[in-house]
Protein backbone atom coordinates (compact mmCIF):
# COMPACT_ATOMS: atom_id res chain seq x y z
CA UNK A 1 -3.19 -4.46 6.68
CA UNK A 2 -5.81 -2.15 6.10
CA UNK A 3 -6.25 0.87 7.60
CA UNK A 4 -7.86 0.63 11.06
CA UNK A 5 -10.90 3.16 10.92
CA UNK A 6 -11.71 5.32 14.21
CA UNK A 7 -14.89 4.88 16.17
CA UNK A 8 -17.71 6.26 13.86
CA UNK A 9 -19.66 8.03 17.00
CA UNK A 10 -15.91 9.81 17.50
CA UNK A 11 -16.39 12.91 15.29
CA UNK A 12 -13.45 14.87 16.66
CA UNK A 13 -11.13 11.61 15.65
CA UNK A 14 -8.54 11.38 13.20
CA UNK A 15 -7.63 8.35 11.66
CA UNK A 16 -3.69 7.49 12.27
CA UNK A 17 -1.93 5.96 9.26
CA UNK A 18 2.13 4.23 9.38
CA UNK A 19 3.88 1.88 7.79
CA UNK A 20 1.95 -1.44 6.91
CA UNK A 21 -2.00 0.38 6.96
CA UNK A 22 -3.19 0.37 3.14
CA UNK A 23 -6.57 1.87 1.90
CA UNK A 24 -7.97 4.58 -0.15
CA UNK A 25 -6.54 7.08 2.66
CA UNK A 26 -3.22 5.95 2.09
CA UNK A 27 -3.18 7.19 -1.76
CA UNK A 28 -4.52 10.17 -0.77
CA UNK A 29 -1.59 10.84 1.47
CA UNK A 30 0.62 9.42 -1.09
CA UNK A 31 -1.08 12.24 -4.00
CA UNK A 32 -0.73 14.90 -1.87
CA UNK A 33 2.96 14.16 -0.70
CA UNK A 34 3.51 13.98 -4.35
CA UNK A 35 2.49 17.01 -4.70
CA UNK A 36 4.59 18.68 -2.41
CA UNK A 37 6.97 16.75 -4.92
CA UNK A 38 8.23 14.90 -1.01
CA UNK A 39 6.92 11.46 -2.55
CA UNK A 40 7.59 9.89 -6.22
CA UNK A 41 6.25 6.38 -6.06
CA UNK A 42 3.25 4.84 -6.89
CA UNK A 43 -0.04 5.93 -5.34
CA UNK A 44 -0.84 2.66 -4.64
CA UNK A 45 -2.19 2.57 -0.96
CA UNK A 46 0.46 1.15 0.56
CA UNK A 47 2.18 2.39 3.22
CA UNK A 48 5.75 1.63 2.92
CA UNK A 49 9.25 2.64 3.57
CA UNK A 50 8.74 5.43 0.79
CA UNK A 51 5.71 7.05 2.13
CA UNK A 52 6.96 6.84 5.98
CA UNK A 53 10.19 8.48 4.60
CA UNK A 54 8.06 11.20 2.93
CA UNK A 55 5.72 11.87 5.76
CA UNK A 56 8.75 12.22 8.11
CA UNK A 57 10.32 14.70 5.54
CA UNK A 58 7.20 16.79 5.52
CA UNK A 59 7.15 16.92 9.37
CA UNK A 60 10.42 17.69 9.68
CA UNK A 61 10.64 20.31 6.94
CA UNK A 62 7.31 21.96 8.97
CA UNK A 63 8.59 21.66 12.20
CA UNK A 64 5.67 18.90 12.87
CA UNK A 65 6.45 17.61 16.40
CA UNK A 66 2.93 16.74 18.20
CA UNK A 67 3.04 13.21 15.72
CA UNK A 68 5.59 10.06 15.65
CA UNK A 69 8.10 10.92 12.40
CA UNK A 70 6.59 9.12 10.04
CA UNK A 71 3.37 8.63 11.08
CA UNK A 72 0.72 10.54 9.59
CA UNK A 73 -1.56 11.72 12.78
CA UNK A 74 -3.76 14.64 13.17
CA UNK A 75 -0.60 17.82 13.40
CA UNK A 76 0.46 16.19 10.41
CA UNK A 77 -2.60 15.55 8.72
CA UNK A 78 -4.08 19.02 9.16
CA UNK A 79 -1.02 20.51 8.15
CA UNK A 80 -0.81 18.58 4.49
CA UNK A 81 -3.85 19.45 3.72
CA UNK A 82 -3.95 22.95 4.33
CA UNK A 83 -1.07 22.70 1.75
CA UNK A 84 -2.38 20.68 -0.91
CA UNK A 85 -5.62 20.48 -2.67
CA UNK A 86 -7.88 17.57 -2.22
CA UNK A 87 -6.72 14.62 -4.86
């Protein structure tokens, strides 16, 4: 399933990515996890089991609460990349 997009007139909205989205957003979540060395699979734009394992990793290592574990929301979002560089 691809990744369902926001409204486009919505310029404070985030895009929300889990398990079963797939897109161009998703291997940029999966690069930067790998950077953070939290991900080793495939950037291949699916997210699966191995990315919603990583994502819930990161939160929980950060003390992300304000997003499902495992889904990769806005607190988590922001907080990834203020700790990675851009892919």
């Amino acid at each position: 399933m691809e990744a369902t997009g926001v409204a486009p007139d919505d310029e404070t909205a985030v895009e929300v990515l889990h398990r079963g989205d797939s897109g161009p957003e998703v291997t940029e979540l999966q690069l930067r996890l790998a950077e953070l060395a939290l991900y080793i699979g495939e950037a291949d734009g699916d997210y699966d089991s191995q990315v919603e394992d990583a994502v819930t990793l990161f939160q929980r290592t950060w003390g992300i609460t304000a997003d499902e574990p495992g889904t990769y929301g806005r607190a988590t979002r922001t907080s990834l990349e203020a700790k990675t560089a851009e892919p």
